[in-house]
Protein backbone atom coordinates (compact mmCIF):
# COMPACT_ATOMS: atom_id res chain seq x y z
CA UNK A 1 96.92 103.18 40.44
CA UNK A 2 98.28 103.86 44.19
CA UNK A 3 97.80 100.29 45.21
CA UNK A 4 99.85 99.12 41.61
CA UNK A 5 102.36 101.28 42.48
CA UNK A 6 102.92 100.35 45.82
CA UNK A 7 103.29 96.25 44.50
CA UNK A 8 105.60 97.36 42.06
CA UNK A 9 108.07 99.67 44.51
CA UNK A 10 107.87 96.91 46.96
CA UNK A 11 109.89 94.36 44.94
CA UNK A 12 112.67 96.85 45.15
CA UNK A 13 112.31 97.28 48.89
CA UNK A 14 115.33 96.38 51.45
CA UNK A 15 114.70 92.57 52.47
CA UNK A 16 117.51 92.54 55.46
CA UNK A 17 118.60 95.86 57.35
CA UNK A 18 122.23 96.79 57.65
CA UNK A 19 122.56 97.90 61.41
CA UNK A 20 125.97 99.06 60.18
CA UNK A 21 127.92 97.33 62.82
CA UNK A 22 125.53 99.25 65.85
CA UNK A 23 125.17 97.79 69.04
CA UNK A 24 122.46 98.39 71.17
CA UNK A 25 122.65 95.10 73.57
CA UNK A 26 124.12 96.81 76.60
CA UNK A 27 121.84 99.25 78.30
CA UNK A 28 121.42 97.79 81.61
CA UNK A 29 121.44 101.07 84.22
CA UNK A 30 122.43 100.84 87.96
CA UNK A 31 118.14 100.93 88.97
CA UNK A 32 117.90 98.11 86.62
CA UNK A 33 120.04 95.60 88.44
CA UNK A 34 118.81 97.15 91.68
CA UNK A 35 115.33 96.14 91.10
CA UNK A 36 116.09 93.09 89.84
CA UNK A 37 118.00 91.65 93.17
CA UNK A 38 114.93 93.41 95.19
CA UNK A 39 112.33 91.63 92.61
CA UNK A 40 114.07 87.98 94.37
CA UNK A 41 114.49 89.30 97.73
CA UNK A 42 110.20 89.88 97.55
CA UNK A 43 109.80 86.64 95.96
CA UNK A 44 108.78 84.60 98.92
CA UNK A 45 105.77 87.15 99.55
CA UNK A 46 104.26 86.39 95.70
CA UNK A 47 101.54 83.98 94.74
CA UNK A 48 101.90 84.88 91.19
CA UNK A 49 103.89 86.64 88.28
CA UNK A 50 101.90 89.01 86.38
CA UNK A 51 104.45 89.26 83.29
CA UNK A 52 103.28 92.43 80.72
CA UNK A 53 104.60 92.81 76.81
CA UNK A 54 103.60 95.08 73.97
CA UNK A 55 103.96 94.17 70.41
CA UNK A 56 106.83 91.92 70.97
CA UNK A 57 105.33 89.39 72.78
CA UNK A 58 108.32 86.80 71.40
CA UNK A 59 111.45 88.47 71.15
CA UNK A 60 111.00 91.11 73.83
CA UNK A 61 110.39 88.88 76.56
CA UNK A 62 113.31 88.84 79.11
CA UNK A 63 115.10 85.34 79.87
CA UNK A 64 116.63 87.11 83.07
CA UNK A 65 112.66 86.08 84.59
CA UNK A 66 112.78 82.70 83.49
CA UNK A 67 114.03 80.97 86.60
CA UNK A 68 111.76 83.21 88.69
CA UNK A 69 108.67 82.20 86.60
CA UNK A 70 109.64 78.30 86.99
CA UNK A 71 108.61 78.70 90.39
CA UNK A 72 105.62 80.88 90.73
CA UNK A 73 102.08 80.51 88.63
CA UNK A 74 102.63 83.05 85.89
CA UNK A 75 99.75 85.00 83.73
CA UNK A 76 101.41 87.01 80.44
CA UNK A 77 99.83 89.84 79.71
CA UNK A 78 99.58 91.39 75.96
CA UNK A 79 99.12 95.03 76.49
CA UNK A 80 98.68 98.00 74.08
CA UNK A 81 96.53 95.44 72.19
CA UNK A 82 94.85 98.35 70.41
CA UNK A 83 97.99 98.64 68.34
CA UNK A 84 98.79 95.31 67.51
CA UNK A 85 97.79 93.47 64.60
CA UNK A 86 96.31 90.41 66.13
CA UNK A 87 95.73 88.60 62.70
CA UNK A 88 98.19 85.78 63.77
CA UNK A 89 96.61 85.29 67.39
CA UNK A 90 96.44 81.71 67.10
CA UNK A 91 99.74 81.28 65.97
CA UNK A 92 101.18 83.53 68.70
CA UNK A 93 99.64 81.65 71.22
CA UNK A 94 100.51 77.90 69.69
CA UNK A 95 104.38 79.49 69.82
CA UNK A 96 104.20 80.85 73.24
CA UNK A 97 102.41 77.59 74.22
CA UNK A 98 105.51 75.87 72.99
CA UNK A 99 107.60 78.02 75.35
CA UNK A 100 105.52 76.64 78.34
CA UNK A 101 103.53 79.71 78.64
CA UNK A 102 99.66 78.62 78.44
CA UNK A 103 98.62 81.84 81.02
CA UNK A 104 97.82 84.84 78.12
CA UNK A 105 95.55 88.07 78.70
CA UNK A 106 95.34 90.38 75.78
CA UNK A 107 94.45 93.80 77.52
CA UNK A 108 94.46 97.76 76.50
CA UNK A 109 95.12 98.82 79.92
CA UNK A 110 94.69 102.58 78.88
CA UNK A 111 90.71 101.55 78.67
CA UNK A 112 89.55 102.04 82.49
CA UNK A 113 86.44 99.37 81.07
CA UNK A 114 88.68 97.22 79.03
CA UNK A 115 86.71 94.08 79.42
CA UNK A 116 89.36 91.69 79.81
CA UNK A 117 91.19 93.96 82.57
CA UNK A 118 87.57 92.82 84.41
CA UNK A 119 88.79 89.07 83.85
CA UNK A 120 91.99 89.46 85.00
CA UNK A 121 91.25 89.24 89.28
CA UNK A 122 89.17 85.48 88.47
CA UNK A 123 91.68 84.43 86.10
CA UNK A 124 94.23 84.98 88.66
CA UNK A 125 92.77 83.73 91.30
CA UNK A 126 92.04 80.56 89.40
CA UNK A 127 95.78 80.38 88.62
CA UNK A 128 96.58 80.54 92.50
CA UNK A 129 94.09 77.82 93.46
CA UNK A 130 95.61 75.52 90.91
CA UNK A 131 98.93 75.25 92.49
CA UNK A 132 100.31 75.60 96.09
CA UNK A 133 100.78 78.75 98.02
CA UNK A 134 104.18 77.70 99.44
CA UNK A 135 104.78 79.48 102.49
CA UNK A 136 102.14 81.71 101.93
CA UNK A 137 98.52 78.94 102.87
CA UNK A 138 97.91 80.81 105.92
CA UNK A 139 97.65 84.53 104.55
CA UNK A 140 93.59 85.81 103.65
CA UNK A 141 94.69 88.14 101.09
CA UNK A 142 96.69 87.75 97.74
CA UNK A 143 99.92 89.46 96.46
CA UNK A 144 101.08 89.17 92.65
CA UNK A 145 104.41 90.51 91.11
CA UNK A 146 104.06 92.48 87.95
CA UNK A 147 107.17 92.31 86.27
CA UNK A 148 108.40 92.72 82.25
CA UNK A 149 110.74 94.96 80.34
CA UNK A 150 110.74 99.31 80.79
CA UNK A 151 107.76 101.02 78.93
CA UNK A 152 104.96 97.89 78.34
CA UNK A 153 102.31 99.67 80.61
CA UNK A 154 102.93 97.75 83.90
CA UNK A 155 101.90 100.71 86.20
CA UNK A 156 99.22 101.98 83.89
CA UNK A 157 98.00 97.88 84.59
CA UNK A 158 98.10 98.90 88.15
CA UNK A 159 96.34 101.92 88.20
CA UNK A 160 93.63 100.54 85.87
CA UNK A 161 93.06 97.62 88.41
CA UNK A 162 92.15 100.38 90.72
CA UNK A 163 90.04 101.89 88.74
CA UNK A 164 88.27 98.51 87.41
CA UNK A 165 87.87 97.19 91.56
CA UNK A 166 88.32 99.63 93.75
CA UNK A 167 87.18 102.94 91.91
CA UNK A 168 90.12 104.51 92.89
CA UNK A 169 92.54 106.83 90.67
CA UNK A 170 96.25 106.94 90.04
CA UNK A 171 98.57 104.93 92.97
CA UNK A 172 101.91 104.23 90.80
CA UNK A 173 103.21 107.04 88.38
CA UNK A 174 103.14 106.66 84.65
CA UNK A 175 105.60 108.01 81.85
CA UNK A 176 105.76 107.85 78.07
CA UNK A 177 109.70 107.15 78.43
CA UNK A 178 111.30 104.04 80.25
CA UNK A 179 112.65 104.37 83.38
CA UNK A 180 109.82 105.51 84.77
CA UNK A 181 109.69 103.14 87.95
CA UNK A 182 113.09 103.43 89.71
CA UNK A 183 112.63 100.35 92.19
CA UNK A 184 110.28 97.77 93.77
CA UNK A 185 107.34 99.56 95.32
CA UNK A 186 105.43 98.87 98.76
CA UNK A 187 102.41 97.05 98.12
CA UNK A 188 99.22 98.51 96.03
CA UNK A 189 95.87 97.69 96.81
CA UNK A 190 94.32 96.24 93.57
CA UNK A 191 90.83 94.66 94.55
CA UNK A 192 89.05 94.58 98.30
CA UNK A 193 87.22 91.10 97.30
CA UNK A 194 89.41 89.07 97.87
CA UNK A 195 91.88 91.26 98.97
CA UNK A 196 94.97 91.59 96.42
CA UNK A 197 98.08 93.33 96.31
CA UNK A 198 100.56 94.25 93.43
CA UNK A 199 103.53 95.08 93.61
CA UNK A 200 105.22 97.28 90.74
CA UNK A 201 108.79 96.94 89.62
CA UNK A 202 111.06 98.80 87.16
CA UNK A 203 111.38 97.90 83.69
CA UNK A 204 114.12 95.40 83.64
CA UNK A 205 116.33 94.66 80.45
CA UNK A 206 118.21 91.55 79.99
CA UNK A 207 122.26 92.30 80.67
CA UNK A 208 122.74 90.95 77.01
CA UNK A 209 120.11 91.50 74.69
CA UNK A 210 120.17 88.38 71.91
CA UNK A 211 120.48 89.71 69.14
CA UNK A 212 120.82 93.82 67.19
CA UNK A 213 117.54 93.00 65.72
CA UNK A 214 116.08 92.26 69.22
CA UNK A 215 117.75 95.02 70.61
CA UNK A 216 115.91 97.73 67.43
CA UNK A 217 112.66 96.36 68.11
CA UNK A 218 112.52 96.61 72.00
CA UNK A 219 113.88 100.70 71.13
CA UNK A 220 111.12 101.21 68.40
CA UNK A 221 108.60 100.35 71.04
CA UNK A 222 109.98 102.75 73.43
CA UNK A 223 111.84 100.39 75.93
CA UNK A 224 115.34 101.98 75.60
CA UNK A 225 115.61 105.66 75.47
CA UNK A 226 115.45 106.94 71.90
CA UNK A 227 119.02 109.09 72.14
CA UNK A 228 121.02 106.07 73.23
CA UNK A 229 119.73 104.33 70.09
CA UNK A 230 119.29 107.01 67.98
CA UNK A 231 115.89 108.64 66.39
CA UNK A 232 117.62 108.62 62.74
CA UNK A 233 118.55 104.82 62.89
CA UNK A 234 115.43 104.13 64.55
CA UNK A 235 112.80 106.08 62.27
CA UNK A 236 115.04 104.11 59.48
CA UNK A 237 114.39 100.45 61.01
CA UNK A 238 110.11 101.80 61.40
CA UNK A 239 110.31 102.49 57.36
CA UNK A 240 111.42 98.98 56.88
CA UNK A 241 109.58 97.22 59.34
CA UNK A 242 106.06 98.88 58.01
CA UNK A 243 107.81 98.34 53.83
CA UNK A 244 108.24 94.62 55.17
CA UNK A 245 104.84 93.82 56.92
CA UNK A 246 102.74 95.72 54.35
CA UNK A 247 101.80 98.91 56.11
CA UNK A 248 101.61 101.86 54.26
CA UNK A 249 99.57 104.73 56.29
CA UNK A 250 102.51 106.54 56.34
CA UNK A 251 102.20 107.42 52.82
CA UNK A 252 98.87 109.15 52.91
CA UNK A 253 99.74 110.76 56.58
CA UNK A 254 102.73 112.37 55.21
CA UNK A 255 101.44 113.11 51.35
CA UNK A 256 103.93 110.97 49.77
CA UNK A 257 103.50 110.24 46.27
CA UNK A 258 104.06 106.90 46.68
CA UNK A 259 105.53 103.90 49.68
CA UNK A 260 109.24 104.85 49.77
CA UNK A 261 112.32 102.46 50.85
CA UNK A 262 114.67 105.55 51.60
CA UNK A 263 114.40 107.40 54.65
CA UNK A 264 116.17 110.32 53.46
CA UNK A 265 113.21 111.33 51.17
CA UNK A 266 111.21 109.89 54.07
CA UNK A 267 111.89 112.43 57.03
CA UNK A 268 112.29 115.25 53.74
CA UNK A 269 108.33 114.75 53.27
CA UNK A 270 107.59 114.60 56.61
CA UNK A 271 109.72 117.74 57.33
CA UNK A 272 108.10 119.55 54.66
CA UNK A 273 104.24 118.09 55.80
CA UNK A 274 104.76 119.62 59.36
CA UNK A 275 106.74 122.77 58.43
CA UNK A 276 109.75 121.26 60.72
CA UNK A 277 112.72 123.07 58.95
CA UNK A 278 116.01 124.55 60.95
CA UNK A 279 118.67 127.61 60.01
CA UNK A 280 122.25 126.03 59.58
CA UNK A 281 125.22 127.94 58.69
CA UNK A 282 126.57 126.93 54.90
CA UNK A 283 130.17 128.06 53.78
CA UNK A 284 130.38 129.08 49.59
CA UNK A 285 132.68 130.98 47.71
CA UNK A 286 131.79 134.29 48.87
CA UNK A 287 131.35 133.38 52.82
CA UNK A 288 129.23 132.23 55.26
CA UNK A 289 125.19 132.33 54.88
CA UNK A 290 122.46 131.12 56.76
CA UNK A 291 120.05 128.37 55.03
CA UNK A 292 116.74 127.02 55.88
CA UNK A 293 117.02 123.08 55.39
CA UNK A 294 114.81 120.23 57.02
CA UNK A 295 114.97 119.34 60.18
CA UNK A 296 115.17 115.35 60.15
CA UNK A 297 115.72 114.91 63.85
CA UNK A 298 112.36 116.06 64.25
CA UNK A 299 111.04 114.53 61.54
CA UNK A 300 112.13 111.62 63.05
CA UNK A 301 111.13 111.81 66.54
CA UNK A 302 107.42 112.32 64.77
CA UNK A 303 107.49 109.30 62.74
CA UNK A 304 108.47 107.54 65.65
CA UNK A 305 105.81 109.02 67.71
CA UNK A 306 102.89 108.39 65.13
CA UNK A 307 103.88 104.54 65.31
CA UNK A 308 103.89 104.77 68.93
CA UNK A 309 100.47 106.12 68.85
CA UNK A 310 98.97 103.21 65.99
CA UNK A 311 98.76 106.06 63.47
CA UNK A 312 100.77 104.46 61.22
CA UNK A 313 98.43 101.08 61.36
CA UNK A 314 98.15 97.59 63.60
CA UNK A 315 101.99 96.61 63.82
CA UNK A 316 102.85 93.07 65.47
CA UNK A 317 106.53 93.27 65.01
CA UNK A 318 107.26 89.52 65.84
């Protein structure tokens, strides 16, 4: 009866989302344009790009890299894997193929024994021997570039490298929030045989994201800060991304009676699930009282935080 229900609410369900005239193409901080010049002025010390994504391997790639990855050997790297819905594999990697990348690792770099973080030194190093080391044929040991937008799990790549080659713990800092890397770091020691470097860099953002849409996914998957976005219009975009692909966890996490295309009643169940209420002043006829109403902010920031997490289900949102 749930799964009828669901088919029949679903024909009702939003098919475009109103961003209301919002604008979120213009986050660029000071650090981010700082590490970008430094990212060029290490350049000529690189034998290859190690480019990280998330779940938006398509439209969350930065075009700001593009000239740098014309001229280096390049290996993209598909992290947080573990959340993804990898049902279209093949056709992500005929479209990426088509955009001259033919490099891809899918990795859960969380997973100290994630067995393709243990194929990532030879497939590298296969990359590098395929093409010339520029200025760099005389040097014994190996240094690669990890670069790709804030909050995709670039140190967390580094430090599980570490782990993998050199059982060694944490050498570059990791954060839930973007940002997290202020600048280009001094080389880290990734693998003693043969000897490899990495350098970390911050999260960089194109100056001009394409496109609003663009702009809400890269923010759902934490790259921009939640507050400059907002959590309300935010959680709202989640409920019809998961309406739109299908995915309706959320219903039996938060005891709704049923999938839902208004977010209102949404964060109200939610609310009301985790016992997130707040006291507001309310003015009537005979003065001023204190209430107890729902606190949606919070509701929010957990709905948002559940998807982060894959508790709301495998999510590819390209």
């Amino acid at each position: 009866m749930r799964l009828y229900r669901a088919l029949r609410n679903v024909d009702k369900f939003r098919t475009v989302f109103d961003f209301g005239g919002r604008d979120v193409a213009h986050w660029f901080p000071g650090h981010m344009a700082k590490g970008l010049k430094q990212m060029r002025a290490n350049l000529r010390n690189v034998d290859c790009i190690i480019e990280i994504h998330d779940d938006i391997p398509l439209s969350g790639r930065n075009p700001v890299f593009q000239e740098t990855l014309d001229v280096r050997p390049h290996l993209l790297i598909l992290n947080k894997m573990d959340l993804a819905d990898l049902s279209g594999k093949q056709t992500l990697l005929k479209k990426l193929e088509k955009d001259g990348v033919r490099n891809v690792l899918f990795t859960d770099s969380l997973k100290q024994r994630h067995e393709n973080i243990k194929k990532l030194v030879p497939m590298v190093m296969e990359i590098i021997e395929s093409r010339p080391r520029f200025n760099r044929d005389e040097s014994t040991n190996y240094c690669l570039m990890v670069i790709g937008v804030p909050n995709v799990g670039k140190s967390s790549l580094i430090n599980s490298l570490r782990r993998t080659n050199l059982k060694k713990g944490r050498a570059s800092q990791v954060g839930g929030e973007p940002g997290i890397t202020k600048a280009v770091l001094t080389k880290i020691q990734v693998c003693e045989r043969p000897i490899i470097y990495l350098l970390d860099t911050p999260g960089v953002l194109p100056p001009k994201i394409e496109s609003v849409e663009t702009g809400m996914k890269l923010a759902l998957c934490g790259t921009i800060l939640d507050h400059l976005v907002g959590e309300d219009i935010i959680a709202d975009y989640l409920l019809y991304s998961l309406n739109r692909l299908g995915k309706f966890r959320y219903v039996e996490k938060y005891n709704l009676q049923e999938p839902s295309d208004d977010i209102q009643h949404v964060l109200k169940c939610i609310a009301v699930k985790l016992g997130k209420t707040q006291r507001v002043k309310a003015i009537t006829g005979v003065g001023n009282i204190t209430i107890t109403v729902p606190n949606y902010t919070a509701a929010a920031y957990d709905f948002i935080r559940a998807f982060r997490k894959g508790e709301l289900g495998l999510v590819m949102l390209d």
